[in-house]
PDB file of N, CA and C in Angstrom:
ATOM      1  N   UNK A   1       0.845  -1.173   0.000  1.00  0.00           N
ATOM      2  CA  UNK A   1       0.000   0.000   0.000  1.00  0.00           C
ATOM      3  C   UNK A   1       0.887   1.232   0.000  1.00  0.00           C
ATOM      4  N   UNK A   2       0.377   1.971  -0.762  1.00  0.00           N
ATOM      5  CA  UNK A   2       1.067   3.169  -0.765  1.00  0.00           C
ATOM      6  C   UNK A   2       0.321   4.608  -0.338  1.00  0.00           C
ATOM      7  N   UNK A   3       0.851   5.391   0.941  1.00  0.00           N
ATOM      8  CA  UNK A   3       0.035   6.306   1.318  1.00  0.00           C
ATOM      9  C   UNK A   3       0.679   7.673   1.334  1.00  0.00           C
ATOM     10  N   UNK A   4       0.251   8.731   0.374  1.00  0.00           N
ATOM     11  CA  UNK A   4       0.805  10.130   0.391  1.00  0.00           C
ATOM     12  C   UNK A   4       0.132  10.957   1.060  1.00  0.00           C
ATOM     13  N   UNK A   5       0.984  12.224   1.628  1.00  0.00           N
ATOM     14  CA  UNK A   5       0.005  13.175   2.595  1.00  0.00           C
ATOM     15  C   UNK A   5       1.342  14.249   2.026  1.00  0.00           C
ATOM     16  N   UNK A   6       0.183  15.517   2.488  1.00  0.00           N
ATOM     17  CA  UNK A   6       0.930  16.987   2.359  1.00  0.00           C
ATOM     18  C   UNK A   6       0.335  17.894   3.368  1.00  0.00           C
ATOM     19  N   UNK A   7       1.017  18.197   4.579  1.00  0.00           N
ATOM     20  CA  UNK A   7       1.026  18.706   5.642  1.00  0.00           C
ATOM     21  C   UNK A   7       1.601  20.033   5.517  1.00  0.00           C
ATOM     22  N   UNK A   8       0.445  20.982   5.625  1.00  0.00           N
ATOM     23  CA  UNK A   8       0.909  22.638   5.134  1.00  0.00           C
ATOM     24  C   UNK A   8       1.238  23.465   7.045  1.00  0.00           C
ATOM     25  N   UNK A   9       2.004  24.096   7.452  1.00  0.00           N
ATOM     26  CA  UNK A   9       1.399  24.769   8.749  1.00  0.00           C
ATOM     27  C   UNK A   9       1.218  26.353   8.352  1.00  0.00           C
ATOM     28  N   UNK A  10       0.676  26.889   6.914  1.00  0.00           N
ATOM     29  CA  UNK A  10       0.011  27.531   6.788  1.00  0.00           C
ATOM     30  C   UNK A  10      -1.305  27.645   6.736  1.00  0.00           C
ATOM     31  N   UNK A  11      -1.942  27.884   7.263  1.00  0.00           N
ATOM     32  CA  UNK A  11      -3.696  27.423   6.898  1.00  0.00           C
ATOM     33  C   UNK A  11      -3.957  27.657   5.920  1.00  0.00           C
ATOM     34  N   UNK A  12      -4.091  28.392   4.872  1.00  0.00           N
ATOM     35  CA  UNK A  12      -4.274  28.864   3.747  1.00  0.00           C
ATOM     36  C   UNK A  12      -3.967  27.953   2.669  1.00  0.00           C
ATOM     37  N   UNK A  13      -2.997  27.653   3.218  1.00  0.00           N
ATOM     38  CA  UNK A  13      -2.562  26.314   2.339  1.00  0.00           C
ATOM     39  C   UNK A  13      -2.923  24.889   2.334  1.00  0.00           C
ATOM     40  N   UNK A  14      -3.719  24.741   3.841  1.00  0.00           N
ATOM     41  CA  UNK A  14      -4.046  23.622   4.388  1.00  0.00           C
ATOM     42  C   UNK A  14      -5.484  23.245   3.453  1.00  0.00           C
ATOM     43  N   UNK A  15      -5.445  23.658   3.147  1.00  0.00           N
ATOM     44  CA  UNK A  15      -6.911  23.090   2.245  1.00  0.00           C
ATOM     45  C   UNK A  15      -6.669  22.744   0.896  1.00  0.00           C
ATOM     46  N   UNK A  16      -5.394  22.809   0.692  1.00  0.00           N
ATOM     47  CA  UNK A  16      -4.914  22.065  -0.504  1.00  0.00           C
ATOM     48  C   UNK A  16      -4.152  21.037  -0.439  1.00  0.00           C
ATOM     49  N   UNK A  17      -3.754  20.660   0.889  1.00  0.00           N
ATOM     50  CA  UNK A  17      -3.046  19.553   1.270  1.00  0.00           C
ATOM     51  C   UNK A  17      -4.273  18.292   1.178  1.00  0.00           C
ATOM     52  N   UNK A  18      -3.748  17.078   0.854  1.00  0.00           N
ATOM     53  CA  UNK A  18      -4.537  16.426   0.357  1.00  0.00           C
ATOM     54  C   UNK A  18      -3.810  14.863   0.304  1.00  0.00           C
ATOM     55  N   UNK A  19      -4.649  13.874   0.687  1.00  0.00           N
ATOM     56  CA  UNK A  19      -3.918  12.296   1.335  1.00  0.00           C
ATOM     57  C   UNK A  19      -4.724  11.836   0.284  1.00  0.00           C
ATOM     58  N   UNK A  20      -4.214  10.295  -0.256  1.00  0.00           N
ATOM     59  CA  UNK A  20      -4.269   9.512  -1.177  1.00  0.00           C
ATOM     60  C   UNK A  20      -3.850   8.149  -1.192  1.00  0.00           C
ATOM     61  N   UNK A  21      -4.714   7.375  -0.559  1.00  0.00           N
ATOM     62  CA  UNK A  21      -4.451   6.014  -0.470  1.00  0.00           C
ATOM     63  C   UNK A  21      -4.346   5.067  -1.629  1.00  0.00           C
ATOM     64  N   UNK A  22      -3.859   4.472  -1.951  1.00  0.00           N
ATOM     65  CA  UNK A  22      -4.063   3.495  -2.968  1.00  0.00           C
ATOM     66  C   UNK A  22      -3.901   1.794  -2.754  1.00  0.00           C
ATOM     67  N   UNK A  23      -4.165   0.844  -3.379  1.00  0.00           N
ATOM     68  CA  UNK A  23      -3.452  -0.385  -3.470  1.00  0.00           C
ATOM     69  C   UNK A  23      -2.519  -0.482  -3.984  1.00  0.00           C
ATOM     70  N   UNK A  24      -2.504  -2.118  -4.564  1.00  0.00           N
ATOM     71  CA  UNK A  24      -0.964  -2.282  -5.296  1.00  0.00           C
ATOM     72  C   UNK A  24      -1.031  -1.911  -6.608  1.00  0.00           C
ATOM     73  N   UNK A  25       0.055  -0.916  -7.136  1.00  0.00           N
ATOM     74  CA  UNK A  25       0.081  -0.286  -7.873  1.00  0.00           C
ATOM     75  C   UNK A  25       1.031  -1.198  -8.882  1.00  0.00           C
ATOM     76  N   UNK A  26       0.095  -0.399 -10.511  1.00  0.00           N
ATOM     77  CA  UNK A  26       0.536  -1.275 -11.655  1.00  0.00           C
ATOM     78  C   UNK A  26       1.802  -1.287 -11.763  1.00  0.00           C
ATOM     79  N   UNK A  27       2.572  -2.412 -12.523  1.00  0.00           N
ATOM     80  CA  UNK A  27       3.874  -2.919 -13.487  1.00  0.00           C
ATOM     81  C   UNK A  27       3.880  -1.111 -13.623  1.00  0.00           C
ATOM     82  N   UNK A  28       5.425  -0.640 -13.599  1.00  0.00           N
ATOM     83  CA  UNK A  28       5.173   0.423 -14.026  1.00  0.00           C
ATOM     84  C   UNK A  28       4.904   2.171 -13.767  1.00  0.00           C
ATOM     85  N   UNK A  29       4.271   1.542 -12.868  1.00  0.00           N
ATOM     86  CA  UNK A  29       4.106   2.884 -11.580  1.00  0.00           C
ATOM     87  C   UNK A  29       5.087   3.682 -11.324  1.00  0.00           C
ATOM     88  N   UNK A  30       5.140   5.316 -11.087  1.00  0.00           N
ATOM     89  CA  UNK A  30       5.691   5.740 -10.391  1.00  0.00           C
ATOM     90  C   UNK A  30       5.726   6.643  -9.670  1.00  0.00           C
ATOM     91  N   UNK A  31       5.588   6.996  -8.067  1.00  0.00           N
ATOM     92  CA  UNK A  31       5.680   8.082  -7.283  1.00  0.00           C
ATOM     93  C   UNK A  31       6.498   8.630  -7.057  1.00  0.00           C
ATOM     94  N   UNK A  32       6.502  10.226  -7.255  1.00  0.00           N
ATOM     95  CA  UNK A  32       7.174  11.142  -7.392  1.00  0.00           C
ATOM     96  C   UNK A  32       6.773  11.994  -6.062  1.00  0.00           C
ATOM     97  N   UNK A  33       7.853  12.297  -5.413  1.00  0.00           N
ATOM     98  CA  UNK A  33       7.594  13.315  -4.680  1.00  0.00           C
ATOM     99  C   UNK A  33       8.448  14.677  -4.422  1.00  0.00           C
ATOM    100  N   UNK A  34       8.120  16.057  -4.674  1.00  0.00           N
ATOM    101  CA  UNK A  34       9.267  16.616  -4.618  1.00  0.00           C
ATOM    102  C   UNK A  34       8.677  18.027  -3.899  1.00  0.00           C
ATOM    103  N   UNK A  35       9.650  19.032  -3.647  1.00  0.00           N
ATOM    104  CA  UNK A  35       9.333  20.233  -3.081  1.00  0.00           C
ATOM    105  C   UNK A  35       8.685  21.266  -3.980  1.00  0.00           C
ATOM    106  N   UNK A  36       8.425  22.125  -3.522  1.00  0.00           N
ATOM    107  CA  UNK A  36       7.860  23.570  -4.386  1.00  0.00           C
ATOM    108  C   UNK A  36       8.203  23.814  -5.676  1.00  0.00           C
ATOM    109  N   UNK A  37       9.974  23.859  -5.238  1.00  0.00           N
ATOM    110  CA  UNK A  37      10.661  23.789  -6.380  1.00  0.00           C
ATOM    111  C   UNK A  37      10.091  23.206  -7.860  1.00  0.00           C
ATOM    112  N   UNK A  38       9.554  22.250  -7.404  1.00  0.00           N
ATOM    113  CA  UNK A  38       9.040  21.114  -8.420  1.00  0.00           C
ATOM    114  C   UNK A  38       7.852  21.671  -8.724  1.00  0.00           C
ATOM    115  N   UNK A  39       7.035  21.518  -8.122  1.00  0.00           N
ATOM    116  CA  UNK A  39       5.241  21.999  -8.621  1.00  0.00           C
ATOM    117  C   UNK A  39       5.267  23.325  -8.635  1.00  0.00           C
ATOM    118  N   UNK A  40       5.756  24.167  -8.575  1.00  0.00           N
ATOM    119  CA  UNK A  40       5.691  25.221  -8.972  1.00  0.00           C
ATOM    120  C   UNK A  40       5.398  25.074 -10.757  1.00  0.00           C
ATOM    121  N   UNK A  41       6.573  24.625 -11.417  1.00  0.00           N
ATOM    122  CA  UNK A  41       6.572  24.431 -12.907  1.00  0.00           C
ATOM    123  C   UNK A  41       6.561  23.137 -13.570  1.00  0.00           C
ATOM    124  N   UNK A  42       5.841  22.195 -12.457  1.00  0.00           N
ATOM    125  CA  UNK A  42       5.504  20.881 -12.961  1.00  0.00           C
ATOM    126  C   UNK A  42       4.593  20.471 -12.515  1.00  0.00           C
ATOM    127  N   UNK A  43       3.286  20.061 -13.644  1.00  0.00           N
ATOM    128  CA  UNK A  43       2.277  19.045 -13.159  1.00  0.00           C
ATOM    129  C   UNK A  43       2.637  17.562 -13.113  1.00  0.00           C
ATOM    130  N   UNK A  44       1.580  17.778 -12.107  1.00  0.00           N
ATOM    131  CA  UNK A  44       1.788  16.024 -11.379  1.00  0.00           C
ATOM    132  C   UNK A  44       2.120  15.092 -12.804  1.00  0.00           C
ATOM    133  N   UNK A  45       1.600  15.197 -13.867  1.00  0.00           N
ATOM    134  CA  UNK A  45       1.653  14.399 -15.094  1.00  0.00           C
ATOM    135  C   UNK A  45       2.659  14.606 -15.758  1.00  0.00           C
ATOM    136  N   UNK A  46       3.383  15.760 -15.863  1.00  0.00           N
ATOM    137  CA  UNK A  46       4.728  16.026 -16.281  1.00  0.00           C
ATOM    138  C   UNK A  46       5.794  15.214 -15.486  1.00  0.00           C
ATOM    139  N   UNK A  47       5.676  15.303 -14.161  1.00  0.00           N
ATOM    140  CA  UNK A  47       6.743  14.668 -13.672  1.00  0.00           C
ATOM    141  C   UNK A  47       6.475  13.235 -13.539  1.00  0.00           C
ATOM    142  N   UNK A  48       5.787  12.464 -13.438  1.00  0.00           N
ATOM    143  CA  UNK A  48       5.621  11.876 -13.742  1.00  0.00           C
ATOM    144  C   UNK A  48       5.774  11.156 -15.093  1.00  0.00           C
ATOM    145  N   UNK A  49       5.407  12.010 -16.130  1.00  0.00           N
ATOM    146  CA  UNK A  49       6.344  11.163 -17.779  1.00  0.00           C
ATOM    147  C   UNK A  49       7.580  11.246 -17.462  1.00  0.00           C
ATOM    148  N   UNK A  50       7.971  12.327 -17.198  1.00  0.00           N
ATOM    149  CA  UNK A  50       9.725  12.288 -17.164  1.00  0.00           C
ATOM    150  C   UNK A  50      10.024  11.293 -16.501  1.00  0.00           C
ATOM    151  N   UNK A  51       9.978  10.764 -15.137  1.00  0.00           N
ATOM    152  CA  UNK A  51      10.440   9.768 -14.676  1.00  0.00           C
ATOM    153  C   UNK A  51      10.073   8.533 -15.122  1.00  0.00           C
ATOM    154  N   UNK A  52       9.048   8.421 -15.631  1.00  0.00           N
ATOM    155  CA  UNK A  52       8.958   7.029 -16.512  1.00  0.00           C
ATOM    156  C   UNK A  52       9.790   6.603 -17.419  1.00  0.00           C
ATOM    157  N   UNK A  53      10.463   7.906 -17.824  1.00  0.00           N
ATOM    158  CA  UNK A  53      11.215   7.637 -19.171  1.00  0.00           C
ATOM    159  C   UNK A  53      12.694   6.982 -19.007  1.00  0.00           C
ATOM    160  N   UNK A  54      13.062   7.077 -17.700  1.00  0.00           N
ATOM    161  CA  UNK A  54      14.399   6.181 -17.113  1.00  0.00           C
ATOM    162  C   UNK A  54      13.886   5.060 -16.626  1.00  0.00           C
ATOM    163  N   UNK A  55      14.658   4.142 -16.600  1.00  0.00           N
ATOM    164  CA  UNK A  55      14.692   2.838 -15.610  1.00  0.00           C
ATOM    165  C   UNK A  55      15.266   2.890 -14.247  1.00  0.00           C
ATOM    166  N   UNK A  56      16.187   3.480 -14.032  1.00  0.00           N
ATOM    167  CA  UNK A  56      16.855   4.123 -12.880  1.00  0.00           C
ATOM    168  C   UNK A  56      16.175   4.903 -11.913  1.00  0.00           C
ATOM    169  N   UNK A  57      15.500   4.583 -10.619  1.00  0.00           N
ATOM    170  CA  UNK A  57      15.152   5.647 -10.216  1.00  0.00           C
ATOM    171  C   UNK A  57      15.627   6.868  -9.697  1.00  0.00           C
ATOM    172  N   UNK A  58      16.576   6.740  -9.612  1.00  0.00           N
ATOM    173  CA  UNK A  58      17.323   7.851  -9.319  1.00  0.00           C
ATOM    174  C   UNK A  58      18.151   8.788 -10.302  1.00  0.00           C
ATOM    175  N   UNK A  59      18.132   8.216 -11.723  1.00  0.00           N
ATOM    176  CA  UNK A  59      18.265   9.008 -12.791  1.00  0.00           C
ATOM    177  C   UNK A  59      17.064   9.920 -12.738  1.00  0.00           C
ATOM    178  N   UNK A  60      16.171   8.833 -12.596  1.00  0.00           N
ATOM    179  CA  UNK A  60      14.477   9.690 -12.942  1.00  0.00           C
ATOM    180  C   UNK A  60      14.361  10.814 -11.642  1.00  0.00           C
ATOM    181  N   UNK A  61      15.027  10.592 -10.490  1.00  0.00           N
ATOM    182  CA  UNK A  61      15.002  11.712  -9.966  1.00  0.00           C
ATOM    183  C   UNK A  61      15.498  12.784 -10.014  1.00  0.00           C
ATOM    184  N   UNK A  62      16.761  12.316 -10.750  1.00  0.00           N
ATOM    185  CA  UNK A  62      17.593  13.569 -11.401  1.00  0.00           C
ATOM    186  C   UNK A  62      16.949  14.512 -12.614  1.00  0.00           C
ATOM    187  N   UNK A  63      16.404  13.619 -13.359  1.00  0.00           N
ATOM    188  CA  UNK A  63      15.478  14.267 -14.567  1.00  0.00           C
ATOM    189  C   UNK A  63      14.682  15.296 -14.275  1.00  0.00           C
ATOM    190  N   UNK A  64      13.711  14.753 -13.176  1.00  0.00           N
ATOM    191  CA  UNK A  64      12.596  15.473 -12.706  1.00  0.00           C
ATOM    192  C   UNK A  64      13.334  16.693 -11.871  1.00  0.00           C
ATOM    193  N   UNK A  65      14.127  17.074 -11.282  1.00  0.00           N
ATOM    194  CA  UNK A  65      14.914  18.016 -10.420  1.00  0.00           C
ATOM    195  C   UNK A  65      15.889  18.452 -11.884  1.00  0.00           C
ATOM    196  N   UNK A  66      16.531  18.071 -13.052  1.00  0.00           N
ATOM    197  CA  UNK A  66      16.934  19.429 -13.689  1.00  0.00           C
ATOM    198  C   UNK A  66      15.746  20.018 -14.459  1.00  0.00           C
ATOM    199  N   UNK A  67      14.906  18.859 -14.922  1.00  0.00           N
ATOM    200  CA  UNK A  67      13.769  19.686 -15.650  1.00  0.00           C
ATOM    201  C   UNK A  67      13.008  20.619 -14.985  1.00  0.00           C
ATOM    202  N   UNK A  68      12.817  20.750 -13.665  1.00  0.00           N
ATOM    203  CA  UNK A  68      12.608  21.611 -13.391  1.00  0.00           C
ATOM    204  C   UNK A  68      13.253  22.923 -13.416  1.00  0.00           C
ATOM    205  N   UNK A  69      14.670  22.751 -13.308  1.00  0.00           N
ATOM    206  CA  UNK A  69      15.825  23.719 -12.797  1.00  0.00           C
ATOM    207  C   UNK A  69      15.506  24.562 -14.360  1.00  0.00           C
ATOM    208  N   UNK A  70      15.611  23.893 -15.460  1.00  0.00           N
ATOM    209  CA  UNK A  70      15.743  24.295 -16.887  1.00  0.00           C
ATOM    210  C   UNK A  70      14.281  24.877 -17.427  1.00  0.00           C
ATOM    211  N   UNK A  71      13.061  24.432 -16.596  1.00  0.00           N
ATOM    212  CA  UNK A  71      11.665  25.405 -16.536  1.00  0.00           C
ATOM    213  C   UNK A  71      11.804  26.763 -15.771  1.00  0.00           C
ATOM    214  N   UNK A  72      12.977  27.055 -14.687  1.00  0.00           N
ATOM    215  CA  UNK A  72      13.327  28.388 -14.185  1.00  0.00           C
ATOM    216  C   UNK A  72      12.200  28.436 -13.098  1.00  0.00           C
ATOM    217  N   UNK A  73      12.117  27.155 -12.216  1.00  0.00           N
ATOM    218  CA  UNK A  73      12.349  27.433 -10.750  1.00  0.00           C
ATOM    219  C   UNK A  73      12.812  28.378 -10.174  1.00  0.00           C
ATOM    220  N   UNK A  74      12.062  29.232  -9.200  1.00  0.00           N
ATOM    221  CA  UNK A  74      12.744  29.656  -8.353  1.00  0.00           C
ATOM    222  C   UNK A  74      12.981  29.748  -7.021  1.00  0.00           C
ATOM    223  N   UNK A  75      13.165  28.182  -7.008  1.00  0.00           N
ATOM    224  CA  UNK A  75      12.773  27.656  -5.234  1.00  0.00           C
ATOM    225  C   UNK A  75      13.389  26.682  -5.476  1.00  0.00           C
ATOM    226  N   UNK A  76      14.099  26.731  -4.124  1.00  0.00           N
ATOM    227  CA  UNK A  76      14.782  24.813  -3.708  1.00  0.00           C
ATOM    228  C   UNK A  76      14.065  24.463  -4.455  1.00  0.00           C
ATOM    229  N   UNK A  77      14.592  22.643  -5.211  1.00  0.00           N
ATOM    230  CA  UNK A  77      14.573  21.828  -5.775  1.00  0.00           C
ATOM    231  C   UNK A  77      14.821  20.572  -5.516  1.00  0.00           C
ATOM    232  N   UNK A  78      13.918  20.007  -5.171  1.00  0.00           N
ATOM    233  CA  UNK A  78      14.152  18.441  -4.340  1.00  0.00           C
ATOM    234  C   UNK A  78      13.122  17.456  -5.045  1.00  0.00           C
ATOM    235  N   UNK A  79      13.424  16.297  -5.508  1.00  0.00           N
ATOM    236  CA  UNK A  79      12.669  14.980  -5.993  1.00  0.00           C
ATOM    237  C   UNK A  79      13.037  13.960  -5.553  1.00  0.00           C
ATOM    238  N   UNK A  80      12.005  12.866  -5.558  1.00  0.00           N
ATOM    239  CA  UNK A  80      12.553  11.751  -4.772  1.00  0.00           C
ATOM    240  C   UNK A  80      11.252  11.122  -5.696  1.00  0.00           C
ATOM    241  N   UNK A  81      11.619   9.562  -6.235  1.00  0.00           N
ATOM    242  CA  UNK A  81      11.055   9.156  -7.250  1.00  0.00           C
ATOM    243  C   UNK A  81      11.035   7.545  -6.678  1.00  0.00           C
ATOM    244  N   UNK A  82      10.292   6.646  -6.489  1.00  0.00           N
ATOM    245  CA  UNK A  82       9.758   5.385  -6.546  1.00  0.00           C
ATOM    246  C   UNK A  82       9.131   4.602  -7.522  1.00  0.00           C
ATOM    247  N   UNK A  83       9.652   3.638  -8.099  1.00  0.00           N
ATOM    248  CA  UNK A  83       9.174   2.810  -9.288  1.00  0.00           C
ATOM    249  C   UNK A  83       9.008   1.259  -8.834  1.00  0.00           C
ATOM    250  N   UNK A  84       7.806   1.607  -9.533  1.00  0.00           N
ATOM    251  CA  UNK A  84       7.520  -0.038  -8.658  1.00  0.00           C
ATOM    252  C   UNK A  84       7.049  -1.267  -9.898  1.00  0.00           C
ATOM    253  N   UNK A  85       7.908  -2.264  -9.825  1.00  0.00           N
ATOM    254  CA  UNK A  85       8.002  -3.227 -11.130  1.00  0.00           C
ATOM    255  C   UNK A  85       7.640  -4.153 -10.564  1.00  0.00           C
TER     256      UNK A  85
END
């Protein structure tokens, strides 16, 4: 099982924080998780292709953290990527 949460201690923000349970996830799968940096100039579906596109997860985390850098972020930059085969 795989369980995501986003814990804001702004209130304002707290209503966009948002948990997501799932089962076992398909051949294929992959969770991405990264800082501001990241969603600022990446949808969930963007980062997500990009990291599909390595086998490595940790290439794919690298991908997803320069592609952002090269969309002109302007916030820390942190990814952390899980692939599940």
């Amino acid at each position: 099982m795989v369980a995501c949460t986003n814990l804001c201690a702004n209130p304002q923000k707290e209503k966009d924080a948002a948990a997501d349970e799932k089962g076992p996830q398909p051949q294929g799968a992959v969770l991405v998780m990264g800082c501001d940096g990241v969603w600022d100039v990446l949808s969930d579906e963007e980062a997500a292709s990009i990291a599909r596109r390595e086998q490595d997860a940790v290439m794919a985390a690298v991908r997803v953290r320069d592609h952002a850098y090269y969309e002109k972020s302007a916030d820390d930059i942190s990814a952390l990527v899980v692939k599940f085969f």
